[in-house]
N, C-alpha and C. Protein backbone atom coordinates (compact mmCIF):
# COMPACT_ATOMS: atom_id res chain seq x y z
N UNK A 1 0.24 -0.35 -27.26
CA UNK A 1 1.36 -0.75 -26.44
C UNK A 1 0.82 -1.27 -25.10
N UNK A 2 1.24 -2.60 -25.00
CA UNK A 2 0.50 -2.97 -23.72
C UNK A 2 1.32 -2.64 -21.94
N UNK A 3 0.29 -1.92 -21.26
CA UNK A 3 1.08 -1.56 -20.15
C UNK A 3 1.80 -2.49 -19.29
N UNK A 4 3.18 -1.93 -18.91
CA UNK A 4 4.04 -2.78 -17.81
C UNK A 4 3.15 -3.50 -16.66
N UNK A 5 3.56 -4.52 -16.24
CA UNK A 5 2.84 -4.78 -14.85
C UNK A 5 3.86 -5.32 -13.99
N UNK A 6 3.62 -5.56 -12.79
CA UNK A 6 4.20 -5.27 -11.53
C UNK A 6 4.18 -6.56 -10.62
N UNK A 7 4.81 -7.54 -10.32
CA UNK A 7 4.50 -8.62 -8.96
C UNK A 7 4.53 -7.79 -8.39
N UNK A 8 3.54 -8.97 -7.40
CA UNK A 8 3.17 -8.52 -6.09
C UNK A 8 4.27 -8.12 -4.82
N UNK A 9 5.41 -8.54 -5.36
CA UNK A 9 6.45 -9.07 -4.69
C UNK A 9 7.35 -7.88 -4.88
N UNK A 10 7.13 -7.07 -6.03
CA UNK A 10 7.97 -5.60 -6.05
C UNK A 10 7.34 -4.84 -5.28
N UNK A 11 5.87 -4.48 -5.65
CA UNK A 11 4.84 -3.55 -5.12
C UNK A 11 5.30 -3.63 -3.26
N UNK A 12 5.27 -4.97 -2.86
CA UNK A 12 5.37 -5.01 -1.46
C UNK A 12 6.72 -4.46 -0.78
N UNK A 13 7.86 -5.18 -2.15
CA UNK A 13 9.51 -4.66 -1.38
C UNK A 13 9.65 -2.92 -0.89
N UNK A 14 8.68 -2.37 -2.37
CA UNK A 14 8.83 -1.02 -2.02
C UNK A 14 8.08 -0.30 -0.70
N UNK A 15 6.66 -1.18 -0.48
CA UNK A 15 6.19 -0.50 0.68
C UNK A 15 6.54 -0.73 1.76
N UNK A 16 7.63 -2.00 2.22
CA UNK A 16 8.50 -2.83 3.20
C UNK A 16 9.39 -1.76 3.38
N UNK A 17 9.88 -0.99 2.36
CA UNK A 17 11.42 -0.08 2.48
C UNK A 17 10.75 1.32 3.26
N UNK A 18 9.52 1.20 2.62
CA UNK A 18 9.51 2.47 3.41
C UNK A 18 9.06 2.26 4.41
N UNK A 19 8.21 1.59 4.83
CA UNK A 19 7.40 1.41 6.43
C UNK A 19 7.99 0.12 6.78
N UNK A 20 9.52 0.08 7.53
CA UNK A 20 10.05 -0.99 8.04
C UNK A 20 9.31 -1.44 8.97
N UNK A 21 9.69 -3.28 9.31
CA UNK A 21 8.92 -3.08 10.83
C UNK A 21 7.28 -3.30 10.62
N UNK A 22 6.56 -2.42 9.78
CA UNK A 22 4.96 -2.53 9.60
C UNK A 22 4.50 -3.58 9.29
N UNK A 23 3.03 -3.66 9.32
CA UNK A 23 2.65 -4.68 8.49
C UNK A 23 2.05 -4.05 7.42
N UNK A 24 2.76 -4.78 6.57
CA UNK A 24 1.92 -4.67 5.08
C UNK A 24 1.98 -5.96 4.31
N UNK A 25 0.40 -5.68 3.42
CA UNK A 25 -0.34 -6.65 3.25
C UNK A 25 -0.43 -5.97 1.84
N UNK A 26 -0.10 -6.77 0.08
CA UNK A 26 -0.58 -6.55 -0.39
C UNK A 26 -1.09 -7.89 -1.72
N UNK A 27 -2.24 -7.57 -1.95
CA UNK A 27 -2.85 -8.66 -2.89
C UNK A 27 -2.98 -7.95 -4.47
N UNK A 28 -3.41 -8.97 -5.47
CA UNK A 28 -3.21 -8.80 -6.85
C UNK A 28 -4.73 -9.71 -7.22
N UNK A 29 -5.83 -9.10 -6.55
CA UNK A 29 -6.90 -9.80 -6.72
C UNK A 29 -7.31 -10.38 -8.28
N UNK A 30 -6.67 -9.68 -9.00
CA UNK A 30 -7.42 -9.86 -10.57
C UNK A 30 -6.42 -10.90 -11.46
N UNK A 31 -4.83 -10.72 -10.78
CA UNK A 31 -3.96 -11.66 -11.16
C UNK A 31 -2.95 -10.81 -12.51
N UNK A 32 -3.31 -9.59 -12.65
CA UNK A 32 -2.89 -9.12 -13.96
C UNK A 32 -1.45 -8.08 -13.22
N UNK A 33 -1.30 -8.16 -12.28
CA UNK A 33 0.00 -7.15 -12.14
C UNK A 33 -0.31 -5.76 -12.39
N UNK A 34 -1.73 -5.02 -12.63
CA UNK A 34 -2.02 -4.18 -12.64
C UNK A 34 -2.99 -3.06 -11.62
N UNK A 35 -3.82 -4.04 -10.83
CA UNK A 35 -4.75 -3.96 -9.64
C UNK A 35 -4.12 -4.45 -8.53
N UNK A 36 -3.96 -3.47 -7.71
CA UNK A 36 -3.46 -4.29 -6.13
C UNK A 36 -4.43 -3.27 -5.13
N UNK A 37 -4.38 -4.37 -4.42
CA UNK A 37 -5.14 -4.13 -3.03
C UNK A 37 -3.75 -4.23 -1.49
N UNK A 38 -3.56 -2.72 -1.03
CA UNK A 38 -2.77 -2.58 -0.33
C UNK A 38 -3.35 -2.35 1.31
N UNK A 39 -2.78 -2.92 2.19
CA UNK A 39 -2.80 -2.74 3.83
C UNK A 39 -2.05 -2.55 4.41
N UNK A 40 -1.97 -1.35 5.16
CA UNK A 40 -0.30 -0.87 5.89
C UNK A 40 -1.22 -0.49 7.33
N UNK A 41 -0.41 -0.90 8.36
CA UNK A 41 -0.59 -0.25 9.61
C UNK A 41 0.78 0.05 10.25
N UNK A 42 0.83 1.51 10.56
CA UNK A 42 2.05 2.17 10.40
C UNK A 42 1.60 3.37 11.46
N UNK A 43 2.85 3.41 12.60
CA UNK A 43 2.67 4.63 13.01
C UNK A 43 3.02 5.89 12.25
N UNK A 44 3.21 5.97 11.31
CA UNK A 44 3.77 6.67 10.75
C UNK A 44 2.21 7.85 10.19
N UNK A 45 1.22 6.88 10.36
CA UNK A 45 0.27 7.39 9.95
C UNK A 45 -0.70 8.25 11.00
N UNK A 46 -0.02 8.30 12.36
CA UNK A 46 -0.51 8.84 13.72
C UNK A 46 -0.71 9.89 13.56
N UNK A 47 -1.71 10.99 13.52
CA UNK A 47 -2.00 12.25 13.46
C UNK A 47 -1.87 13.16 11.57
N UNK A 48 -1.73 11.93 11.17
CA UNK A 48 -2.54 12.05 9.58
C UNK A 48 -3.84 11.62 9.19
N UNK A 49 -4.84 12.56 8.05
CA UNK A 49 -5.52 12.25 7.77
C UNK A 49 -5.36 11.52 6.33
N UNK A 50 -6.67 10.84 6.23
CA UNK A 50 -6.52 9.66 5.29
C UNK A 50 -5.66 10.23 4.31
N UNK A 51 -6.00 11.96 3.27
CA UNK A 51 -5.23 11.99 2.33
C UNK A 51 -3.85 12.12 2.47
N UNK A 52 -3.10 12.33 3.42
CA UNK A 52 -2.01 12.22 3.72
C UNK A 52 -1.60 11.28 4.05
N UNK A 53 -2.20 9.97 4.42
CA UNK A 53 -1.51 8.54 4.74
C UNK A 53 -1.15 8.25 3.63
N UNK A 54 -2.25 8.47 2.55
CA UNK A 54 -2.00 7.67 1.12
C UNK A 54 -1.35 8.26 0.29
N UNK A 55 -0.74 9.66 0.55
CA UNK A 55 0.15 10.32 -0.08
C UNK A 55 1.69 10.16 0.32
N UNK A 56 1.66 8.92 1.80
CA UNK A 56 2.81 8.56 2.06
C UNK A 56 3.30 7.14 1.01
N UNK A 57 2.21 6.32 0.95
CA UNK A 57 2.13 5.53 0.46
C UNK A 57 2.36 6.09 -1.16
N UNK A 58 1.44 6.55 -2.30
CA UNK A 58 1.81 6.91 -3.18
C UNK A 58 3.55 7.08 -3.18
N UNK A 59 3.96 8.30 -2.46
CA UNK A 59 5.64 8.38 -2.70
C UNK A 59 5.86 7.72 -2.22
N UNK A 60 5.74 6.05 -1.38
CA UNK A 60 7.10 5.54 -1.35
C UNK A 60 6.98 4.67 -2.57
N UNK A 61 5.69 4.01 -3.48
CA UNK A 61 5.78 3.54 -4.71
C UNK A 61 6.31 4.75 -5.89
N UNK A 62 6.48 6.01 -5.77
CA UNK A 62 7.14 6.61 -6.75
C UNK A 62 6.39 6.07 -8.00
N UNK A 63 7.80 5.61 -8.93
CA UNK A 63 7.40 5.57 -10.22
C UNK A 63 6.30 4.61 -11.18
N UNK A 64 5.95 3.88 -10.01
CA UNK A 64 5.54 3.04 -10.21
C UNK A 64 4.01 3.15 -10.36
N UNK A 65 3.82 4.09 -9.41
CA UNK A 65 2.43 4.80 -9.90
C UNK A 65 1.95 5.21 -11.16
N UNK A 66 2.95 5.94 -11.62
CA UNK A 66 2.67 6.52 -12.47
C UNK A 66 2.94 5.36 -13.81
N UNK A 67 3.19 4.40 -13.62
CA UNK A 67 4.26 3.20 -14.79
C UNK A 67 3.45 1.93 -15.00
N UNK A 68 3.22 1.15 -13.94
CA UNK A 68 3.36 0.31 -13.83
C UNK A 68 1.64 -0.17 -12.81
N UNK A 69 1.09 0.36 -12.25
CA UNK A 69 0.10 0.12 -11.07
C UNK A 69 -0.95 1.29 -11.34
N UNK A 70 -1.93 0.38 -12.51
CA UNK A 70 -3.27 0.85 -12.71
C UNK A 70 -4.54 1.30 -12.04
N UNK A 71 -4.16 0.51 -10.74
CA UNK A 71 -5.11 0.43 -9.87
C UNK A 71 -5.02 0.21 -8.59
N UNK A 72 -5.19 1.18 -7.46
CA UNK A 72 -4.66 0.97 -6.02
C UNK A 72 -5.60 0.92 -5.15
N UNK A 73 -6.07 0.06 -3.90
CA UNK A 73 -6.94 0.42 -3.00
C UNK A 73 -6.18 0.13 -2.31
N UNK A 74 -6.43 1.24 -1.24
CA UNK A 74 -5.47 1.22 -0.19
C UNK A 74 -6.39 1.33 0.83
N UNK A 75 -5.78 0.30 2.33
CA UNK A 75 -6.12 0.34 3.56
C UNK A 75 -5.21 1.27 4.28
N UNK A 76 -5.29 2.31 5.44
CA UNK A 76 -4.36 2.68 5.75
C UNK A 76 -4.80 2.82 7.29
N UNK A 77 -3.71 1.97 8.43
CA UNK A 77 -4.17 2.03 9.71
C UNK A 77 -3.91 2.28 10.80
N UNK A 78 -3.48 3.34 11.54
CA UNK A 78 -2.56 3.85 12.86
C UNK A 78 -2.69 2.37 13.79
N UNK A 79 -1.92 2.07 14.36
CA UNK A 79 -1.65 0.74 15.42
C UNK A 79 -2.75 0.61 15.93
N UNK A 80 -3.13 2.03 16.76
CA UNK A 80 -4.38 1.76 17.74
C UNK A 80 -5.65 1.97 16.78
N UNK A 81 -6.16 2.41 15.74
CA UNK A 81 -7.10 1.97 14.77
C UNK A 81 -7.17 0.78 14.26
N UNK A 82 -5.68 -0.11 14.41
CA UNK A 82 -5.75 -1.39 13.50
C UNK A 82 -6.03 -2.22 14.81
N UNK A 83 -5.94 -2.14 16.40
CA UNK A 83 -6.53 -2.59 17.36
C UNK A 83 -7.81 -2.43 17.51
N UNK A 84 -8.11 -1.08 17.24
CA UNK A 84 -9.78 -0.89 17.37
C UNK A 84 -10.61 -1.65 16.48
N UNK A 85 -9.77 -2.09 15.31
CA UNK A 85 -10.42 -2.89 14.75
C UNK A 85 -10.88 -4.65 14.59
N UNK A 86 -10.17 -4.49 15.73
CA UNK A 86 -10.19 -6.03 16.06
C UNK A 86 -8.75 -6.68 14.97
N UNK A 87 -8.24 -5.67 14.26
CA UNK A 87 -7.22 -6.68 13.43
C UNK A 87 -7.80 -7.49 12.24
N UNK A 88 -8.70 -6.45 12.16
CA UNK A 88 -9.38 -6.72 10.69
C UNK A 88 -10.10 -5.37 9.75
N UNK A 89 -9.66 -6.21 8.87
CA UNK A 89 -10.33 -4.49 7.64
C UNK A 89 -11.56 -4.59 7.27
């Protein structure tokens, strides 16, 4: 049974709903709807550590994790980390 896959364009609505306002950035490097490469800079992530940023992220994709999205790399970046970084990953 071949697995569901996902635009890029859902993957993003859902991480838009939850981190209004943010930037998020996500790509489908391989083209299959199954691999995405995600970037959120979110205060939301202020005084979390990494496994807890990405456990925000995980629940706001929900089911989709578990369904639909084989493969996740996630960037995750407090405002003033995504400044420290010059605004690049």
């Amino acid at each position: 049974m071949p697995l569901p896959m996902m635009p890029v364009q859902e993957v993003e609505a859902l991480l838009r709903e939850a981190f209004p306002g943010e930037k998020v950035h996500v790509e489908n490097p391989q083209g299959d709807g199954l691999h995405f490469q995600v970037l959120i800079v979110s205060g939301r992530f202020q005084d979390k550590n990494m496994v807890e940023q990405h456990q925000l992220v995980y629940a706001a994709l929900g089911d989709a994790m578990r369904e639909a999205i084989h493969a996740l790399a996630l960037r995750t970046y407090t405002p003033e980390q995504w400044a420290q970084s010059g605004g690049r990953a």
